[in-house]
Protein backbone atom coordinates (compact mmCIF):
# COMPACT_ATOMS: atom_id res chain seq x y z
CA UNK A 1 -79.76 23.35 172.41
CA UNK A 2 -77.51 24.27 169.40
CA UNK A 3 -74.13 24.08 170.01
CA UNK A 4 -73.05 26.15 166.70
CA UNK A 5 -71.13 29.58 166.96
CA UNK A 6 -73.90 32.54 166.68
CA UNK A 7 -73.06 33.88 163.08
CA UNK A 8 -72.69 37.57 165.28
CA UNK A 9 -69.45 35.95 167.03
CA UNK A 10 -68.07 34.28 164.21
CA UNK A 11 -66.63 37.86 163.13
CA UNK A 12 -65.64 39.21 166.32
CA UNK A 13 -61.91 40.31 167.04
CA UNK A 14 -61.64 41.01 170.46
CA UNK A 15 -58.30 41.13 171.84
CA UNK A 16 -56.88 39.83 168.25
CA UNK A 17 -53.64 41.75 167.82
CA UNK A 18 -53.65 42.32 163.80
CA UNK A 19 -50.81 44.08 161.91
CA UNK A 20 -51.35 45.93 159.04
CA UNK A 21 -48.38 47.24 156.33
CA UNK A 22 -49.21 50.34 154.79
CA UNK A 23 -51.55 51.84 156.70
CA UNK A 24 -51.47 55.69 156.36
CA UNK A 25 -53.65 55.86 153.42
CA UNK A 26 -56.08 53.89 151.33
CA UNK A 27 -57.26 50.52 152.06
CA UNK A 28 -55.05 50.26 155.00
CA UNK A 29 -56.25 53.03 156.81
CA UNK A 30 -59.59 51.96 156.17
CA UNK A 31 -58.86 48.82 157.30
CA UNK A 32 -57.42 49.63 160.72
CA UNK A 33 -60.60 51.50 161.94
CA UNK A 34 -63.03 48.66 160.89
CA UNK A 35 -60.81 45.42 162.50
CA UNK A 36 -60.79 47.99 165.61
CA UNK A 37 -64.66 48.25 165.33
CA UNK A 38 -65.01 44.88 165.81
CA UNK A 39 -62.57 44.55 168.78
CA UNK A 40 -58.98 44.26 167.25
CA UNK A 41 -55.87 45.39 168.27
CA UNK A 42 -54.20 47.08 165.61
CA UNK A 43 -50.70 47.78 164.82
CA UNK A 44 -50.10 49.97 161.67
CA UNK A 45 -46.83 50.81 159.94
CA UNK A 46 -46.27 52.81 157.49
CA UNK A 47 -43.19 55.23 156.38
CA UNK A 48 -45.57 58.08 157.43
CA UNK A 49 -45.85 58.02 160.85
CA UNK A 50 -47.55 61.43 161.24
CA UNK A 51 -50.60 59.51 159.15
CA UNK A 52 -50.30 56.59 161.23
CA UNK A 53 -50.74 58.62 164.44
CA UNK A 54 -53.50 60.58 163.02
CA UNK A 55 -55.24 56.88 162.21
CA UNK A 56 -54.60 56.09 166.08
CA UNK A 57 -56.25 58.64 167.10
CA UNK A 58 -59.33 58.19 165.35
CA UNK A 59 -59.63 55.08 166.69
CA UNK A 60 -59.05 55.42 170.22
CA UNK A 61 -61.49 58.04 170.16
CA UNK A 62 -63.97 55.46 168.87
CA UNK A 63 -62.99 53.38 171.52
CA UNK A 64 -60.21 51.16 170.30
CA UNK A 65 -56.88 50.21 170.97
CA UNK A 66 -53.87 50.76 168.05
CA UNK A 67 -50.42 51.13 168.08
CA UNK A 68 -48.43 53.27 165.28
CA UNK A 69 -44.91 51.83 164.55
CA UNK A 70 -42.66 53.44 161.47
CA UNK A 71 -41.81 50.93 158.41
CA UNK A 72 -40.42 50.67 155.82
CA UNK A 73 -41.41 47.84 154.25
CA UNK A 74 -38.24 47.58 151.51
CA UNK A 75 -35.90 47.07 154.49
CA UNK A 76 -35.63 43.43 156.65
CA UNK A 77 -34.42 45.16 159.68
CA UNK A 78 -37.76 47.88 159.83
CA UNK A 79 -40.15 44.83 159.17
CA UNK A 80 -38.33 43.03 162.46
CA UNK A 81 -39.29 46.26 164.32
CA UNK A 82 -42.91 46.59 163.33
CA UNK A 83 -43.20 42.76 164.12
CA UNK A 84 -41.38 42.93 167.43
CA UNK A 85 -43.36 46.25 168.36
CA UNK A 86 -46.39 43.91 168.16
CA UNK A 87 -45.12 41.22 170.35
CA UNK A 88 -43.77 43.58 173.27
CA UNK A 89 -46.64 45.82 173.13
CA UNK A 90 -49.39 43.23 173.26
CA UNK A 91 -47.20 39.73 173.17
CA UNK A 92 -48.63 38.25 170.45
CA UNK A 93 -50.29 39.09 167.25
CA UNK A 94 -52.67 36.71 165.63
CA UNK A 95 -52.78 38.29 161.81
CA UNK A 96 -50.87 39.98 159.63
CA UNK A 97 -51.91 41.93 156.28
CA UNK A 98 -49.70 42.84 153.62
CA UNK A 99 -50.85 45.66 152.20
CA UNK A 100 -48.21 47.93 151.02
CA UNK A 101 -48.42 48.96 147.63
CA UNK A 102 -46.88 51.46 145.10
CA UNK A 103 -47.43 51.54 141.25
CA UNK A 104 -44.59 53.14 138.78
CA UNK A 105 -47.58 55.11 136.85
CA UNK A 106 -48.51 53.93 133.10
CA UNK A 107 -45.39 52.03 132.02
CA UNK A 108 -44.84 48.97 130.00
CA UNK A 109 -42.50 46.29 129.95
CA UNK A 110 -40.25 48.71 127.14
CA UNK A 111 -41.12 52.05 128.98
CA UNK A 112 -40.40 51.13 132.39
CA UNK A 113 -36.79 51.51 133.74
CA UNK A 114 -34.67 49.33 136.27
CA UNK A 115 -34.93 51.17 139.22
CA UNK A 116 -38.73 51.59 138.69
CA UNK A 117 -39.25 48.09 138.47
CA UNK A 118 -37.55 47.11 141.31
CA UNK A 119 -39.26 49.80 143.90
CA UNK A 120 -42.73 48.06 142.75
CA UNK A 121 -41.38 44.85 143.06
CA UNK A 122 -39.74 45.64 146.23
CA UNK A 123 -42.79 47.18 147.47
CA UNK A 124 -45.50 45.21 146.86
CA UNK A 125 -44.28 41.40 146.27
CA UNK A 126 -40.51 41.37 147.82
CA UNK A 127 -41.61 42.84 151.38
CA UNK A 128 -44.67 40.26 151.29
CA UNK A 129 -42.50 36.90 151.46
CA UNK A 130 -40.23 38.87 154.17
CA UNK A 131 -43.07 40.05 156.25
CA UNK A 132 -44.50 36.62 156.13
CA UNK A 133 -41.11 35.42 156.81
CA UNK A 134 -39.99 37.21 159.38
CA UNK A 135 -44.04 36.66 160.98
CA UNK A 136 -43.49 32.76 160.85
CA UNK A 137 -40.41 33.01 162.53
CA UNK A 138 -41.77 35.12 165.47
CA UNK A 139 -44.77 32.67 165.39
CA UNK A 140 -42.68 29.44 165.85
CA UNK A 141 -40.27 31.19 168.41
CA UNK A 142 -43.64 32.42 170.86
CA UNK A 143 -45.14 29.04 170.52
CA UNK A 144 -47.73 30.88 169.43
CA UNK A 145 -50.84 28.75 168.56
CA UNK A 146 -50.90 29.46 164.69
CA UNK A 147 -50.96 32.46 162.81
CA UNK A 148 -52.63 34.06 160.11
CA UNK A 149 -51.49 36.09 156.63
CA UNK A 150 -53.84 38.20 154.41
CA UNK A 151 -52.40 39.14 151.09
CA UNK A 152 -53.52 42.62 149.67
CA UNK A 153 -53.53 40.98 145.64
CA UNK A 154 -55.85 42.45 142.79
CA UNK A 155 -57.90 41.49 139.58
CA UNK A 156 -54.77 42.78 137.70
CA UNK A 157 -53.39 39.34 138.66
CA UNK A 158 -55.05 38.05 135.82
CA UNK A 159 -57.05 40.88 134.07
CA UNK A 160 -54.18 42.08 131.79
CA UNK A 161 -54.75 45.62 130.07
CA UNK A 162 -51.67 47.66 129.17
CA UNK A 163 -49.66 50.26 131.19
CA UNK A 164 -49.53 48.06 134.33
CA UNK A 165 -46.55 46.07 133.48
CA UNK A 166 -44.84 45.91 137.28
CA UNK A 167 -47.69 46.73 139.12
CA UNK A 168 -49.46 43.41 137.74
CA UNK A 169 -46.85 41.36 137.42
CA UNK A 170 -46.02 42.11 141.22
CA UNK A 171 -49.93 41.04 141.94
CA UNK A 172 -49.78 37.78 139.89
CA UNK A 173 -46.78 36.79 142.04
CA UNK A 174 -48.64 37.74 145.37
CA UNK A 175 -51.52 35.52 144.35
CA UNK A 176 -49.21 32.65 143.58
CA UNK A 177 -47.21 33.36 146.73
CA UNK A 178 -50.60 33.23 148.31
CA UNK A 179 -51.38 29.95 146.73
CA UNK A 180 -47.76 28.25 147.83
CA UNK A 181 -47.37 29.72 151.08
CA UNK A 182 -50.91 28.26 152.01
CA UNK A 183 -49.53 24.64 151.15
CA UNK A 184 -45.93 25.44 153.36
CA UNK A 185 -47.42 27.43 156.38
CA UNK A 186 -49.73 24.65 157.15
CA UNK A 187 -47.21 22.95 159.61
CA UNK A 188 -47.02 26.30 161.64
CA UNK A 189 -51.03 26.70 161.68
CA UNK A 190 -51.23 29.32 160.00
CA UNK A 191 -53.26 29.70 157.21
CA UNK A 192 -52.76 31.85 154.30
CA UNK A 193 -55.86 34.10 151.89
CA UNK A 194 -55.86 36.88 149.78
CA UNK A 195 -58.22 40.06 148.59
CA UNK A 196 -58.53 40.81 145.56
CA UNK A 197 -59.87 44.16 144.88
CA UNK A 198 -61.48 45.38 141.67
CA UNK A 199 -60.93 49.42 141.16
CA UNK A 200 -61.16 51.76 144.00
CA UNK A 201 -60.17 54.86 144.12
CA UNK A 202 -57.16 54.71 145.76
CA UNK A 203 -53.39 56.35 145.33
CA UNK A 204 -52.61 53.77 142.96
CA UNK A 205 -55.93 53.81 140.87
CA UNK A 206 -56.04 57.75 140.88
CA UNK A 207 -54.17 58.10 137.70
CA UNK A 208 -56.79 56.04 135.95
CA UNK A 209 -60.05 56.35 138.04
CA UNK A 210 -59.66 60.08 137.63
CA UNK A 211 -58.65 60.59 133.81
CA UNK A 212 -61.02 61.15 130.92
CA UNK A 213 -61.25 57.67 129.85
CA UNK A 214 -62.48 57.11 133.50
CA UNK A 215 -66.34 57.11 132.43
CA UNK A 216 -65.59 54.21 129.73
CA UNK A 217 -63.59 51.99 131.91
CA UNK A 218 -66.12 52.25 134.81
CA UNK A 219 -68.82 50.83 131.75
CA UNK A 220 -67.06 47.69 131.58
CA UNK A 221 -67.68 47.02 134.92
CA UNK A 222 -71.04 45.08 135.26
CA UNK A 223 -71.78 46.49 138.32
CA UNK A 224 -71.21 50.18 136.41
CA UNK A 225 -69.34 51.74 139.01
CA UNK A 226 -65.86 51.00 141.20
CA UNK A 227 -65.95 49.85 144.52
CA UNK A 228 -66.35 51.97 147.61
CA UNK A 229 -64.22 51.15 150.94
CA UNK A 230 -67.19 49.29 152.65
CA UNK A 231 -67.75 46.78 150.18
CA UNK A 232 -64.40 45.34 151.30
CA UNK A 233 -65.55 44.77 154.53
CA UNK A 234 -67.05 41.77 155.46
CA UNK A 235 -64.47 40.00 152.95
CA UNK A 236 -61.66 41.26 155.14
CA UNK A 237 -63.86 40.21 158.35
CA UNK A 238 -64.32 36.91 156.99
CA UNK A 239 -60.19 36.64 156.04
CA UNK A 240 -58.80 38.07 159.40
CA UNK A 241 -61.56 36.14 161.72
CA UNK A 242 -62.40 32.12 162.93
CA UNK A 243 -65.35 32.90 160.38
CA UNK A 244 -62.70 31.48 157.62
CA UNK A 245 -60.75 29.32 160.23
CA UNK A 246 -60.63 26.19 157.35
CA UNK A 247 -59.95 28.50 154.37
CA UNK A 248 -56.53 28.89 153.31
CA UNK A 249 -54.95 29.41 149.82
CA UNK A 250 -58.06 31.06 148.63
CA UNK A 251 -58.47 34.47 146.63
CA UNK A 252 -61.66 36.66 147.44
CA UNK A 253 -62.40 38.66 144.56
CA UNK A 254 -64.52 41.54 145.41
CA UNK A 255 -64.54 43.52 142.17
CA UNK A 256 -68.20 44.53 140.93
CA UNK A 257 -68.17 41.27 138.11
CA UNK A 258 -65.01 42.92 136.82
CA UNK A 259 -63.42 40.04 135.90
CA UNK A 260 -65.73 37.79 134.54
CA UNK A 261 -66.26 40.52 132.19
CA UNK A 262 -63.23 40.36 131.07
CA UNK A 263 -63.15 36.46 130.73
């Protein structure tokens, strides 16, 4: 008799506690109700907490369990809470996902200003390493037996066009942090992937996705269209389940041949 996992287990969450940063919109959102699907126990933050609750509800009526916790992911103290919410709500919580993003719009290096910069950098690559932080530490403390961290990168960390100055740049330093946290988390056990997403229409692709020069861009994708929410979801089963228990440091690109494209 075969002693191997069924391939139908591999991917299942049950009773996995998995907390998710920015999770009242977009991927996020999207996110929560499919790791529920498959058993999780999600926690989603989020300054909106209206959206979060709305999220909640749409999965308990499916059936699942989630918790809604307000954060703000620019501030150490309100990434403590939405960490310590997980641990005294369900006492543990096996993966995180940093997902929180902004963009600044279409600015370069010259046309972007200080304060702009820093709320993307904040946002998207800053709260990252403190999430991941402030994760490890709560992992080490609960002799907890590992861990796991999913980055929320893009193909902008290498597919440079213009007007996406901070927005890139913050993804290139996600992947990397991806890449060296992988190598440093190993003595905790936890393990340490990203996604990658091509263009989906998303609050942060909108400006682009949905202007006249939409049609063209879509053409250089080889795949001739952007993604759509469900092709991300067996890469983020794979990332936040056992199914990818000896991966870490790796980037999934799911982006319709985007980059290669662009090679």
């Amino acid at each position: 008799m075969s002693t191997l996992t069924p391939a139908q287990t591999t991917f299942d969450l049950t009773d996995q506690v998995v907390a998710i940063t920015g999770a009242s919109s977009g991927f996020g959102y999207h996110f929560a109700g499919v790791l529920a699907a498959q058993g999780a126990r999600v926690v989603l933050g989020a300054r909106r907490l209206e959206k979060l609750e709305d999220c909640v509800a749409e999965i308990k009526q499916n059936g699942g369990e989630a918790l809604a916790v307000a954060l703000d992911v620019r501030e150490k103290d309100s990434i403590a809470g939405f960490l310590d919410a997980a641990y005294e709500h369900y006492g543990r919580c096996d993966v995180v996902i940093n997902n929180a993003g902004v963009e600044a719009g279409a600015k370069t290096y010259h046309t972007i200003d200080e304060d702009d910069w820093d709320f993307v950098l904040d946002t998207n690559l800053k709260s990252a390493w403190l999430v991941s932080k402030l994760y490890t530490d709560r992992v080490v403390t609960h002799n907890q037996d590992g861990g796991n961290i999913i980055m929320v990168s893009s193909i902008t960390d290498s597919r440079t066009i213009k007007g996406q100055f901070p927005y890139a740049v913050s993804k290139g330093g996600m992947t990397r942090m991806t890449e060296v946290m992988s190598l440093e988390a190993a003595k905790y056990n936890i393990r340490v992937n990203a996604l990658a997403p091509g263009y989906f229409l998303t609050d942060v692709s909108r400006i682009l996705l949905e202007s006249p020069m939409a049609d063209e861009f879509v053409k250089g994708i080889p795949m001739r269209r952007t993604g759509n929410f469900p092709d991300l979801d067996g890469p983020l089963l794979l990332l936040a389940s056992d199914a990818s228990r000896y991966m870490t440091g790796s980037v999934l690109v799911v982006d319709g041949g985007h980059i290669c494209a662009s090679l």
